[in-house]
PDB file of N, CA and C in Angstrom:
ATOM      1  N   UNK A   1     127.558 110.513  68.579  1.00  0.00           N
ATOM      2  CA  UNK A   1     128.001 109.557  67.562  1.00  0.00           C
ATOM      3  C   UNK A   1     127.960 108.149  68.122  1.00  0.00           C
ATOM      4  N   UNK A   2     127.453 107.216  67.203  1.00  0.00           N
ATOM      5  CA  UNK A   2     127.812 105.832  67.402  1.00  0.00           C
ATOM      6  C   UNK A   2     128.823 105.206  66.857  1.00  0.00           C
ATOM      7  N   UNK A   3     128.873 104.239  67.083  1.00  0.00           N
ATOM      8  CA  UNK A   3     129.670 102.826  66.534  1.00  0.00           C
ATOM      9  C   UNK A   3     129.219 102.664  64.958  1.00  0.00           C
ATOM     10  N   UNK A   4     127.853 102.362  64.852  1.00  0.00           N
ATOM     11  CA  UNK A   4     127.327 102.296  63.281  1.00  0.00           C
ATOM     12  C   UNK A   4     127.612 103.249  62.614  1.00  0.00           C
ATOM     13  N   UNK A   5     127.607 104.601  63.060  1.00  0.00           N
ATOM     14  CA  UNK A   5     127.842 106.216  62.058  1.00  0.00           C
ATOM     15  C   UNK A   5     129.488 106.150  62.001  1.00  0.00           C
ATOM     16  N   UNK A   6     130.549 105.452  62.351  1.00  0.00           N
ATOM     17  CA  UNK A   6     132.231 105.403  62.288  1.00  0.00           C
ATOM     18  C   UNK A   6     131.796 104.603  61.072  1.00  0.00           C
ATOM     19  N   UNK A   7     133.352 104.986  60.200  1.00  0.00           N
ATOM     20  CA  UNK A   7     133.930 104.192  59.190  1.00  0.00           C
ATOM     21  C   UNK A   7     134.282 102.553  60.152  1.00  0.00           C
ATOM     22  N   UNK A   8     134.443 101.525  59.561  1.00  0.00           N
ATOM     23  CA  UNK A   8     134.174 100.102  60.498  1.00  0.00           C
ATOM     24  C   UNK A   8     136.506 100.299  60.935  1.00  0.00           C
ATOM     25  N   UNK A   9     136.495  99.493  61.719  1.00  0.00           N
ATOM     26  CA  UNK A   9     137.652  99.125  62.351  1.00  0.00           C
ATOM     27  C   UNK A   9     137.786  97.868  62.529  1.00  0.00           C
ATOM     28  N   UNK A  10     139.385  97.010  62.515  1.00  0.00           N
ATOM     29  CA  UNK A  10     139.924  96.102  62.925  1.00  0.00           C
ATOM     30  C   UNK A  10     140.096  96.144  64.925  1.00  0.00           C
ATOM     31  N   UNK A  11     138.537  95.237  65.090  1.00  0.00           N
ATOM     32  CA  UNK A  11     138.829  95.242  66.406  1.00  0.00           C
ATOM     33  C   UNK A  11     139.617  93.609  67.125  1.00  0.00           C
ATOM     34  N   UNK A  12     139.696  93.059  66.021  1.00  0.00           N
ATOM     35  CA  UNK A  12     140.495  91.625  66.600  1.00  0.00           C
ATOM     36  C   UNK A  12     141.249  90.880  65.387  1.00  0.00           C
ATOM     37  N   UNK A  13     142.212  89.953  65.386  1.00  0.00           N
ATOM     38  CA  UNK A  13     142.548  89.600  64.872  1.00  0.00           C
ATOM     39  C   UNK A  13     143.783  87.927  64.835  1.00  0.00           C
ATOM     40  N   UNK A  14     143.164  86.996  64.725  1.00  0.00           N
ATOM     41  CA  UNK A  14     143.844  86.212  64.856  1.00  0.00           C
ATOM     42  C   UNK A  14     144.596  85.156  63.749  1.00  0.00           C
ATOM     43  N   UNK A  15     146.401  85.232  64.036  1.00  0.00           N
ATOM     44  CA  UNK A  15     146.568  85.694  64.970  1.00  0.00           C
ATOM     45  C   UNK A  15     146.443  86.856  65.320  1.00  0.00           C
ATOM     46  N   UNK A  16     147.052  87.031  66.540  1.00  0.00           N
ATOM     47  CA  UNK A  16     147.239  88.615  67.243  1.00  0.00           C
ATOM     48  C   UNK A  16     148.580  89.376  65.841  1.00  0.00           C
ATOM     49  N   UNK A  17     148.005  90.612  65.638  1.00  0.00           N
ATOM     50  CA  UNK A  17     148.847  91.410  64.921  1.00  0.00           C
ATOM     51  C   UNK A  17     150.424  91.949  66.184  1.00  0.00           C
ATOM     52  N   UNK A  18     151.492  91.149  65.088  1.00  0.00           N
ATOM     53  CA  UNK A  18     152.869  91.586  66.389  1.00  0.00           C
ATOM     54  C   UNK A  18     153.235  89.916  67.093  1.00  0.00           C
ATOM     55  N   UNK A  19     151.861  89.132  66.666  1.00  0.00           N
ATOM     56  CA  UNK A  19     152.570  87.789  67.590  1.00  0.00           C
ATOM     57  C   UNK A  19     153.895  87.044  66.886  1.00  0.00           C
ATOM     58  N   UNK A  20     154.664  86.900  67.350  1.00  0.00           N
ATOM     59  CA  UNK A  20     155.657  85.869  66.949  1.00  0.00           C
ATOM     60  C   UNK A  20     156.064  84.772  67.498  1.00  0.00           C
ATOM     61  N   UNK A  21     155.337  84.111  67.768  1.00  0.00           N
ATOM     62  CA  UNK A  21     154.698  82.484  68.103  1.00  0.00           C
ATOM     63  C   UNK A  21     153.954  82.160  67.633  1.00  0.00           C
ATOM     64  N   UNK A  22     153.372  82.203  66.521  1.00  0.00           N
ATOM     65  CA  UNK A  22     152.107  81.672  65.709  1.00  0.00           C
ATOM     66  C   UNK A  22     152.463  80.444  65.110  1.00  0.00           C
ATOM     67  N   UNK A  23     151.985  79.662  65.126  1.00  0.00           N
ATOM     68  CA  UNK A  23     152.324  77.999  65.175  1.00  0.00           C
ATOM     69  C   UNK A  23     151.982  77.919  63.487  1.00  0.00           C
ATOM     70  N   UNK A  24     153.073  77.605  62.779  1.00  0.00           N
ATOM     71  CA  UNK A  24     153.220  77.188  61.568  1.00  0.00           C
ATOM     72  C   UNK A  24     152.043  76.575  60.634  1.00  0.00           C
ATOM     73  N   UNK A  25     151.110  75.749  62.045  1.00  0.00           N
ATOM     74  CA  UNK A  25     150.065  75.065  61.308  1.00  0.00           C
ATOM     75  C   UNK A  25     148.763  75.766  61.384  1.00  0.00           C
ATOM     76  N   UNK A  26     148.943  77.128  61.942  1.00  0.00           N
ATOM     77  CA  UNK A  26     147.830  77.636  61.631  1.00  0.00           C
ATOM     78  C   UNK A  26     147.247  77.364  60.602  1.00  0.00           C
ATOM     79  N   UNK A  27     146.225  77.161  60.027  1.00  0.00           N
ATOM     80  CA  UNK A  27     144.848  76.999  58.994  1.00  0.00           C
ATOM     81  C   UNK A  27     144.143  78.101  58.193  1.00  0.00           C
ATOM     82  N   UNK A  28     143.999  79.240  59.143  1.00  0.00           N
ATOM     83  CA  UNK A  28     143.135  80.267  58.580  1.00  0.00           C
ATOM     84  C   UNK A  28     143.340  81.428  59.415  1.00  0.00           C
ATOM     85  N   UNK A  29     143.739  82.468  59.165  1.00  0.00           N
ATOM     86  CA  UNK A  29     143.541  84.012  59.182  1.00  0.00           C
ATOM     87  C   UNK A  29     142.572  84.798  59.485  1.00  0.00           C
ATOM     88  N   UNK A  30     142.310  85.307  60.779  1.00  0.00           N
ATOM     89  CA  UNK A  30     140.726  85.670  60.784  1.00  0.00           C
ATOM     90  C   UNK A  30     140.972  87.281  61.222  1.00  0.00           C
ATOM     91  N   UNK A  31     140.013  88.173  60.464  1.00  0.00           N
ATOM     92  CA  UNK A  31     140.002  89.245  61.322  1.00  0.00           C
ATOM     93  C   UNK A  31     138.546  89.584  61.052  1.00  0.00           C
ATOM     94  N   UNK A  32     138.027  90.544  62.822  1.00  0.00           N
ATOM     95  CA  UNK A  32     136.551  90.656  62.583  1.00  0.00           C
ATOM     96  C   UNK A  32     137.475  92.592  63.238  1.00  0.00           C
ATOM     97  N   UNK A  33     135.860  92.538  62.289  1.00  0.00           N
ATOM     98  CA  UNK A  33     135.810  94.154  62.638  1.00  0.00           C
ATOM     99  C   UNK A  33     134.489  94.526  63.563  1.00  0.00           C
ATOM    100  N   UNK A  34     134.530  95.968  63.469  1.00  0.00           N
ATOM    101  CA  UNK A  34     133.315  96.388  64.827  1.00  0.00           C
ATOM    102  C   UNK A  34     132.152  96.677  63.948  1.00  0.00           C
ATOM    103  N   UNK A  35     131.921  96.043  62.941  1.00  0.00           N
ATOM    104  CA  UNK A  35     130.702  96.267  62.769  1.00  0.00           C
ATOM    105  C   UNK A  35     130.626  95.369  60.947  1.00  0.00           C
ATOM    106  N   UNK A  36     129.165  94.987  60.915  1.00  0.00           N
ATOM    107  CA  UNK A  36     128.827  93.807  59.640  1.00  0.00           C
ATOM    108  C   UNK A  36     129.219  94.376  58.670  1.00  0.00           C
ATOM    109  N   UNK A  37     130.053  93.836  58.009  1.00  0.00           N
ATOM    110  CA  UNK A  37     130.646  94.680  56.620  1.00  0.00           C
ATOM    111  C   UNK A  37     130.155  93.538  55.328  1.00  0.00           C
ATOM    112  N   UNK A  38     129.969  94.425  54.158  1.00  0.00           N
ATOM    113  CA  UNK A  38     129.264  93.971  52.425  1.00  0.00           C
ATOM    114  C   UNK A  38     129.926  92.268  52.590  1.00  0.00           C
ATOM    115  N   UNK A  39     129.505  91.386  52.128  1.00  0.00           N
ATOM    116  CA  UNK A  39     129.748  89.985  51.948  1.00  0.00           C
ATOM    117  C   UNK A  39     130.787  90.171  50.703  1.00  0.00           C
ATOM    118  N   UNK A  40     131.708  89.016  50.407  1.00  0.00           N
ATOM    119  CA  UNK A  40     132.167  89.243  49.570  1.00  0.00           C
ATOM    120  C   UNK A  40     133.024  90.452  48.706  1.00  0.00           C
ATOM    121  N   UNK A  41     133.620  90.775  49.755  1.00  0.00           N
ATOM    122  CA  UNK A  41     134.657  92.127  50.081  1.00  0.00           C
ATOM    123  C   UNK A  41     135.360  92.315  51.054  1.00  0.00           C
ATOM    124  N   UNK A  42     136.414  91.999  50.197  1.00  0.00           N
ATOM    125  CA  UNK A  42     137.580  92.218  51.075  1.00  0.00           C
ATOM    126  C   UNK A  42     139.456  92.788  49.741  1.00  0.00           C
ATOM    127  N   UNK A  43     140.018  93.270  50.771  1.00  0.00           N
ATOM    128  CA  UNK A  43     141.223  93.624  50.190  1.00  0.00           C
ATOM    129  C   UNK A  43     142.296  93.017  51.311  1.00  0.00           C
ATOM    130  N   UNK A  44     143.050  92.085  51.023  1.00  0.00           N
ATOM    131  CA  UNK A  44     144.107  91.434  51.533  1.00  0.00           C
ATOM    132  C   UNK A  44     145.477  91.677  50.854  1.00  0.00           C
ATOM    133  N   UNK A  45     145.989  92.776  50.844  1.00  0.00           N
ATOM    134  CA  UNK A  45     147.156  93.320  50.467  1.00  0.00           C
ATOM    135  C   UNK A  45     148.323  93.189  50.696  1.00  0.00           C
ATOM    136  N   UNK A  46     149.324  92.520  50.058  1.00  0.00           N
ATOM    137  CA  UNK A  46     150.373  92.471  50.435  1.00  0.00           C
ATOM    138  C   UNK A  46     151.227  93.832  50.589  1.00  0.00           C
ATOM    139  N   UNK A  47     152.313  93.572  51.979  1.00  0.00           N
ATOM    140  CA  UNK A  47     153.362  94.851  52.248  1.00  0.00           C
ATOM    141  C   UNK A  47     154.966  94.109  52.012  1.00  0.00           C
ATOM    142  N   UNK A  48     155.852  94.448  50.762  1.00  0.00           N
ATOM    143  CA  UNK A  48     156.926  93.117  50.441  1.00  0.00           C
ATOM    144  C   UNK A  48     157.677  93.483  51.907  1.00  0.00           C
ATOM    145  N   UNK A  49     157.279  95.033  51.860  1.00  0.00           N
ATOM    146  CA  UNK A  49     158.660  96.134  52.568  1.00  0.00           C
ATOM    147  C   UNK A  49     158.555  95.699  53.815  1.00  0.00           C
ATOM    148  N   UNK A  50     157.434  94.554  54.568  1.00  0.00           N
ATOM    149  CA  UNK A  50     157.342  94.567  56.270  1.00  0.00           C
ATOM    150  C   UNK A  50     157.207  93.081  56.177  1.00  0.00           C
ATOM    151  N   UNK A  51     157.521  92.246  55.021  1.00  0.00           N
ATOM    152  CA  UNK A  51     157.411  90.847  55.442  1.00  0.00           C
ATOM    153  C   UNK A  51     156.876  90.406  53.815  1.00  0.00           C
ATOM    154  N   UNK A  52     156.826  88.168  53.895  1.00  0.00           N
ATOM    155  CA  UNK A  52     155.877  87.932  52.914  1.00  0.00           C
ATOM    156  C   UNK A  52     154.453  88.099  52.424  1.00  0.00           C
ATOM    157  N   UNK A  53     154.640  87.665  51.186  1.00  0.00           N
ATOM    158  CA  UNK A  53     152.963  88.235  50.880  1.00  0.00           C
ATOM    159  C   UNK A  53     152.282  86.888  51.914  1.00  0.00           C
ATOM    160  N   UNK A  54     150.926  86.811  52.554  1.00  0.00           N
ATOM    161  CA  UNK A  54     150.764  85.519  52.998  1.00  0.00           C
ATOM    162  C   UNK A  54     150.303  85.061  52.337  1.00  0.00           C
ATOM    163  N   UNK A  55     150.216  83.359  52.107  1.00  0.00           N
ATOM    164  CA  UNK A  55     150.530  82.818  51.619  1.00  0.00           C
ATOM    165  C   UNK A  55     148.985  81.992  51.618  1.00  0.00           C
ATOM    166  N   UNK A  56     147.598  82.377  50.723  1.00  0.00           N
ATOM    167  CA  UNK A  56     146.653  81.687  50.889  1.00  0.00           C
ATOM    168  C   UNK A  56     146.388  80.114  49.758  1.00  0.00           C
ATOM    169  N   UNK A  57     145.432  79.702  50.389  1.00  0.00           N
ATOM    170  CA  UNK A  57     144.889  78.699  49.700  1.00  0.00           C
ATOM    171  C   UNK A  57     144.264  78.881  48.155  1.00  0.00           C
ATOM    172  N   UNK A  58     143.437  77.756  47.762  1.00  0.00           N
ATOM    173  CA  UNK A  58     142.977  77.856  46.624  1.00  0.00           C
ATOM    174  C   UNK A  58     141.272  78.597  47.074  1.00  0.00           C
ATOM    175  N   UNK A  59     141.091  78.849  48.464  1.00  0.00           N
ATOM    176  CA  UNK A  59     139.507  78.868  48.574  1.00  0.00           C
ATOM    177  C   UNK A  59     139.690  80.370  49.007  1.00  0.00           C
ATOM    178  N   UNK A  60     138.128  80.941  48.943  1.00  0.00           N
ATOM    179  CA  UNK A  60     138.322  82.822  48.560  1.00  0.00           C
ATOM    180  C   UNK A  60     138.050  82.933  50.184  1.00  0.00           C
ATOM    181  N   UNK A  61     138.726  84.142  50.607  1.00  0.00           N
ATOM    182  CA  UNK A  61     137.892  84.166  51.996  1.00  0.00           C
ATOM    183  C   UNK A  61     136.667  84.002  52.179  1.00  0.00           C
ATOM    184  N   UNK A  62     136.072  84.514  53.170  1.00  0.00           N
ATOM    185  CA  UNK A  62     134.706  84.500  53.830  1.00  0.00           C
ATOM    186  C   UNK A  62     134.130  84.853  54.862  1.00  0.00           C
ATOM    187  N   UNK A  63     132.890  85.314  55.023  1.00  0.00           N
ATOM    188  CA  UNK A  63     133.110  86.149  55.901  1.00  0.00           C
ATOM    189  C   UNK A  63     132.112  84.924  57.116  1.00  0.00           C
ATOM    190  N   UNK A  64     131.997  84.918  58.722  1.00  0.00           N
ATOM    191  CA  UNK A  64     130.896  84.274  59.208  1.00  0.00           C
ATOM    192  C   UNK A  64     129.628  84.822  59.399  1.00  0.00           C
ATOM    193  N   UNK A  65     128.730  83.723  60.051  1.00  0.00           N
ATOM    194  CA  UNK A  65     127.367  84.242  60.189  1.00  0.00           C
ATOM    195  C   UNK A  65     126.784  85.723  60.392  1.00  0.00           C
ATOM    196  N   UNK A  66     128.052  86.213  61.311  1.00  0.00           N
ATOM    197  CA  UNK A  66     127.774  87.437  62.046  1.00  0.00           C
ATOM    198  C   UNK A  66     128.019  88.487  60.968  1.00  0.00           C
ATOM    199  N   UNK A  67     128.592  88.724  59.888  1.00  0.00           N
ATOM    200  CA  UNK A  67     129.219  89.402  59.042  1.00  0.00           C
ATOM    201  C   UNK A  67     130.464  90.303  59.411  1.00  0.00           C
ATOM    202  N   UNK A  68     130.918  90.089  60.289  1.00  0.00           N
ATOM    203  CA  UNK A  68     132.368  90.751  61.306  1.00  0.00           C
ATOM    204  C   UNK A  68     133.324  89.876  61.263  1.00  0.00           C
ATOM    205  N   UNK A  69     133.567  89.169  60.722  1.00  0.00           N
ATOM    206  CA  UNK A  69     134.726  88.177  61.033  1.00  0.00           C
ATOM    207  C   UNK A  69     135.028  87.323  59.312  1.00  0.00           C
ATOM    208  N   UNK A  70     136.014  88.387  59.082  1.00  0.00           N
ATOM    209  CA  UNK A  70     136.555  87.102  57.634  1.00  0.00           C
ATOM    210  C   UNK A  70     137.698  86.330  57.956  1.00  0.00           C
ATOM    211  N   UNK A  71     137.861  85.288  57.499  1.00  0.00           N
ATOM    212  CA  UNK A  71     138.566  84.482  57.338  1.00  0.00           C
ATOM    213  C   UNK A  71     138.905  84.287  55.972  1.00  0.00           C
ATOM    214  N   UNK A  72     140.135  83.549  56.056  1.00  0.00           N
ATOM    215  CA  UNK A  72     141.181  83.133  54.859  1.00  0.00           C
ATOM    216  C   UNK A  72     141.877  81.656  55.009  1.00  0.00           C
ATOM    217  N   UNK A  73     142.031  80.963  54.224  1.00  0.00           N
ATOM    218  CA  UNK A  73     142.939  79.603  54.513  1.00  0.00           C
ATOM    219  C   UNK A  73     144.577  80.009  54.249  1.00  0.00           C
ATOM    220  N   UNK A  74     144.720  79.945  54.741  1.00  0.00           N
ATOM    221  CA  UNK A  74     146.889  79.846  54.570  1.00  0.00           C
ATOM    222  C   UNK A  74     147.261  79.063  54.937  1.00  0.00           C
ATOM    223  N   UNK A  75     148.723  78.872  54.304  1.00  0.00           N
ATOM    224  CA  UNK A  75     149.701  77.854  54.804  1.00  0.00           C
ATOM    225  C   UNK A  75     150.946  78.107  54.874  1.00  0.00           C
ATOM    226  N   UNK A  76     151.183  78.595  56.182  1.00  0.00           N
ATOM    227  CA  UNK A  76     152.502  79.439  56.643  1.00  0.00           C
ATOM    228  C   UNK A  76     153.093  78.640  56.630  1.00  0.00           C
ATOM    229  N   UNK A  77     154.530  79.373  56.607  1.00  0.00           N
ATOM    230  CA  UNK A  77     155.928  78.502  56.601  1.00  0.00           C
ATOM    231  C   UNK A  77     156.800  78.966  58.091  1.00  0.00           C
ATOM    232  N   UNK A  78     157.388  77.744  58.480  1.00  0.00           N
ATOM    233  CA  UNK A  78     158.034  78.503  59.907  1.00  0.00           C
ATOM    234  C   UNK A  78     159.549  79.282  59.439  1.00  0.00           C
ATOM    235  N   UNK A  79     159.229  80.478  60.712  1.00  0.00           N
ATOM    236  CA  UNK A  79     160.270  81.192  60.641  1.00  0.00           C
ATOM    237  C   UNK A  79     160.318  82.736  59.650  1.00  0.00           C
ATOM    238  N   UNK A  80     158.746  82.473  59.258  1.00  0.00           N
ATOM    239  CA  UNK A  80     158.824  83.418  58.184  1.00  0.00           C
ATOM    240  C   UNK A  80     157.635  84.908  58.671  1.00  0.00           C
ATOM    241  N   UNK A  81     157.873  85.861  58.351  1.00  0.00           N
ATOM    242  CA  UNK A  81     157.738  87.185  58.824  1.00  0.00           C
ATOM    243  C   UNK A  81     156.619  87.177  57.871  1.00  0.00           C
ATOM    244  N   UNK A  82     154.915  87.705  57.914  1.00  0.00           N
ATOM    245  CA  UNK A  82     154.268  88.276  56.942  1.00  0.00           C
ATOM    246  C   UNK A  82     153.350  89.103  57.579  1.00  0.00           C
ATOM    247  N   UNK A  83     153.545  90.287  56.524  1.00  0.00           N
ATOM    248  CA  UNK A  83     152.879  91.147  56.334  1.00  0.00           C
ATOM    249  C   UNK A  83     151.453  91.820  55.280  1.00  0.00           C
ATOM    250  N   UNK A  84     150.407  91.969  55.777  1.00  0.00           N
ATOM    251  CA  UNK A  84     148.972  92.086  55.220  1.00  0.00           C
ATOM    252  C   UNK A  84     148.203  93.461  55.179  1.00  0.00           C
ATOM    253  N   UNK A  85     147.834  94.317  54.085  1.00  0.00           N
ATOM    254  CA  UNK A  85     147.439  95.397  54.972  1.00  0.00           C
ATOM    255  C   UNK A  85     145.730  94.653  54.408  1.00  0.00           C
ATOM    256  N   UNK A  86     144.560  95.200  55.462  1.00  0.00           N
ATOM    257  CA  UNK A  86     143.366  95.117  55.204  1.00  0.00           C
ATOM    258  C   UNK A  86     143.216  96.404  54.976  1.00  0.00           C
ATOM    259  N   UNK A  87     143.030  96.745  53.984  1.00  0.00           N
ATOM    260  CA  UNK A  87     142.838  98.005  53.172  1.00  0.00           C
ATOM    261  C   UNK A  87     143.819  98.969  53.037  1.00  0.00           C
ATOM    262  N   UNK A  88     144.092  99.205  51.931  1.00  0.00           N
ATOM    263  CA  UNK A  88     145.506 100.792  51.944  1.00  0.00           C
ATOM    264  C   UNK A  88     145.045 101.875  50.933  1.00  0.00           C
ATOM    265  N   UNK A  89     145.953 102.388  50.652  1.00  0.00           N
ATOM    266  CA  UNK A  89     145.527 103.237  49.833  1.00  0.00           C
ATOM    267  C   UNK A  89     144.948 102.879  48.352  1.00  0.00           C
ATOM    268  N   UNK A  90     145.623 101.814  47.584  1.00  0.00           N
ATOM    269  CA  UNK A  90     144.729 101.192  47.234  1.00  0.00           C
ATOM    270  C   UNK A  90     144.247 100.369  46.362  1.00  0.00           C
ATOM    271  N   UNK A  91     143.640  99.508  47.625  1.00  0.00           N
ATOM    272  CA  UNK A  91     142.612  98.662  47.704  1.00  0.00           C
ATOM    273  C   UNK A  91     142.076  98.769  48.971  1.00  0.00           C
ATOM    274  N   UNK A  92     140.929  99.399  48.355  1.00  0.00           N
ATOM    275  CA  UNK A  92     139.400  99.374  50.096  1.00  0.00           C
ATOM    276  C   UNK A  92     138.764  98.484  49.341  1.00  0.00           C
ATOM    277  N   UNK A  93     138.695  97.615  49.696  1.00  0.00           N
ATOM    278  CA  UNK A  93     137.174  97.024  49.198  1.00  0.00           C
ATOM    279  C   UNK A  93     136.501  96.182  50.366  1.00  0.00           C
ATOM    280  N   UNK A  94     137.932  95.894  51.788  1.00  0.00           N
ATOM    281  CA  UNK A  94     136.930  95.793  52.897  1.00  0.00           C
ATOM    282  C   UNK A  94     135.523  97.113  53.155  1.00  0.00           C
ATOM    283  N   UNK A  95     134.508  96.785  52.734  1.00  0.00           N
ATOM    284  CA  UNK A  95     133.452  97.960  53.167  1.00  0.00           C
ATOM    285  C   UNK A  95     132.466  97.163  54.109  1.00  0.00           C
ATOM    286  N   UNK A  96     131.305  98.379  54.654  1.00  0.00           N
ATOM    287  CA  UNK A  96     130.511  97.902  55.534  1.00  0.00           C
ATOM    288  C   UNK A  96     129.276  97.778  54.702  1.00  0.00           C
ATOM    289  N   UNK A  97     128.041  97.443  55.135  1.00  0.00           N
ATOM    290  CA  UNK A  97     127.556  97.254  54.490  1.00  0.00           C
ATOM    291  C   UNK A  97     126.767  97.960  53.518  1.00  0.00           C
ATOM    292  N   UNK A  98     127.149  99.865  54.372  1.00  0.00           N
ATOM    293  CA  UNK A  98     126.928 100.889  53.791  1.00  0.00           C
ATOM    294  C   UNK A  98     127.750 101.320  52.295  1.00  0.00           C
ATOM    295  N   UNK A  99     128.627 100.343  52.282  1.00  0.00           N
ATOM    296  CA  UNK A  99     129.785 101.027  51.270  1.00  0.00           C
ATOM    297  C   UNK A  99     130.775 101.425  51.686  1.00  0.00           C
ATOM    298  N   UNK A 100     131.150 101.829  53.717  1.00  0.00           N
ATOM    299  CA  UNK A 100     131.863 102.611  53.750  1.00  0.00           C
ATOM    300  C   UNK A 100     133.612 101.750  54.166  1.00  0.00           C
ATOM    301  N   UNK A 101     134.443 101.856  53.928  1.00  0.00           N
ATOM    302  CA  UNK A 101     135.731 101.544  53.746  1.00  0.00           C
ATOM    303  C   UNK A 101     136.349 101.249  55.051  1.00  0.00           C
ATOM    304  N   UNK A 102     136.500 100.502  55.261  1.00  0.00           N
ATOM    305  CA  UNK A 102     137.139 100.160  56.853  1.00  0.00           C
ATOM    306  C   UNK A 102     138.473 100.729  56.527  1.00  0.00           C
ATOM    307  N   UNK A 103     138.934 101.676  58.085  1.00  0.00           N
ATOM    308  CA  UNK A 103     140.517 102.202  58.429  1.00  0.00           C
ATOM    309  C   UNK A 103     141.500 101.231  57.623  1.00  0.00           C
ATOM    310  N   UNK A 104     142.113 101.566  57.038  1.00  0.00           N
ATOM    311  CA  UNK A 104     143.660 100.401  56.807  1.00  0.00           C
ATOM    312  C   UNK A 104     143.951 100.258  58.150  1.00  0.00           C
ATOM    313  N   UNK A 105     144.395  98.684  57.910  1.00  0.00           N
ATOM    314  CA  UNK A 105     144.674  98.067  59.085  1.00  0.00           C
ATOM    315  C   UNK A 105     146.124  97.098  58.694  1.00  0.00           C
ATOM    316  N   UNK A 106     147.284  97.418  59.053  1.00  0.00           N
ATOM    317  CA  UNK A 106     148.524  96.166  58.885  1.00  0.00           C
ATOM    318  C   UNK A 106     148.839  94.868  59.650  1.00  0.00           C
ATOM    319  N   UNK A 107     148.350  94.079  59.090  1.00  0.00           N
ATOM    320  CA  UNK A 107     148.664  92.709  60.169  1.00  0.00           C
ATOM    321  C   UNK A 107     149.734  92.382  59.928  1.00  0.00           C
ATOM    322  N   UNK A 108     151.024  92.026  60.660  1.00  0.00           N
ATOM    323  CA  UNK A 108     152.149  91.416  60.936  1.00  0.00           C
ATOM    324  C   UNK A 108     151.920  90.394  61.738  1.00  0.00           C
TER     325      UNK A 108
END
C-alpha cells in the first residue's frame, strides 16, 4: 500500500491543534493534508461542545498551489477556546481528488 491508495489525512496544521498561545492576530487557518485533495472542497465544522465556532472572514477558503494546504481568513478573539472538525460525520466534503473523504480531523 501507498500513501495515494489511503483515504487523505491531516498531516499539519497551523496553528498547531492543542496550542494555547496562538496570538489573537492570527490571519488565517491553514491545514494541509498528505495528499492533493478536489479544489474547492472543504467542510469546516463547527464543535459548540469543545469550544467556538471559528470565527471566519467574508472570503471562502482556498486551497495553495500544491493542492494540500487550505487556508481560511479568521479573526480570533483573545482568550477564546475554538473548536473545528475537518470533516465529521456529516460533512465530508474535504475529498481528494479521487472523491475520497479525508479522516475527520478536530482542530482545537
Amino acid at each position: 500500500k501507498k500513501v495515494a491508495d489511503a483515504p487523505p489525512v491531516v498531516v499539519k496544521t497551523l496553528p498547531a491543534a492543542g496550542d494555547e498561545a496562538v496570538d489573537p492576530g492570527l490571519k488565517e487557518v491553514r491545514v494541509t493534508f498528505s495528499k492533493a485533495m478536489a479544489d474547492k472542497s472543504w467542510s469546516w465544522a463547527t464543535d459548540p461542545g469543545r469550544g467556538a465556532a471559528l470565527p471566519v472572514g467574508d472570503n471562502k477558503p482556498y486551497y495553495d498551489k500544491d493542492q494540500r494546504t487550505c487556508a481560511v481568513a479568521v479573526k480570533l478573539e483573545p482568550e477564546t477556546t475554538y473548536a473545528v472538525w475537518l470533516n465529521n460525520e456529516k460533512f465530508a466534503n474535504f475529498v481528494d481528488a479521487d472523491g475520497t473523504p479525508s479522516l475527520p480531523y478536530l482542530l482545537v
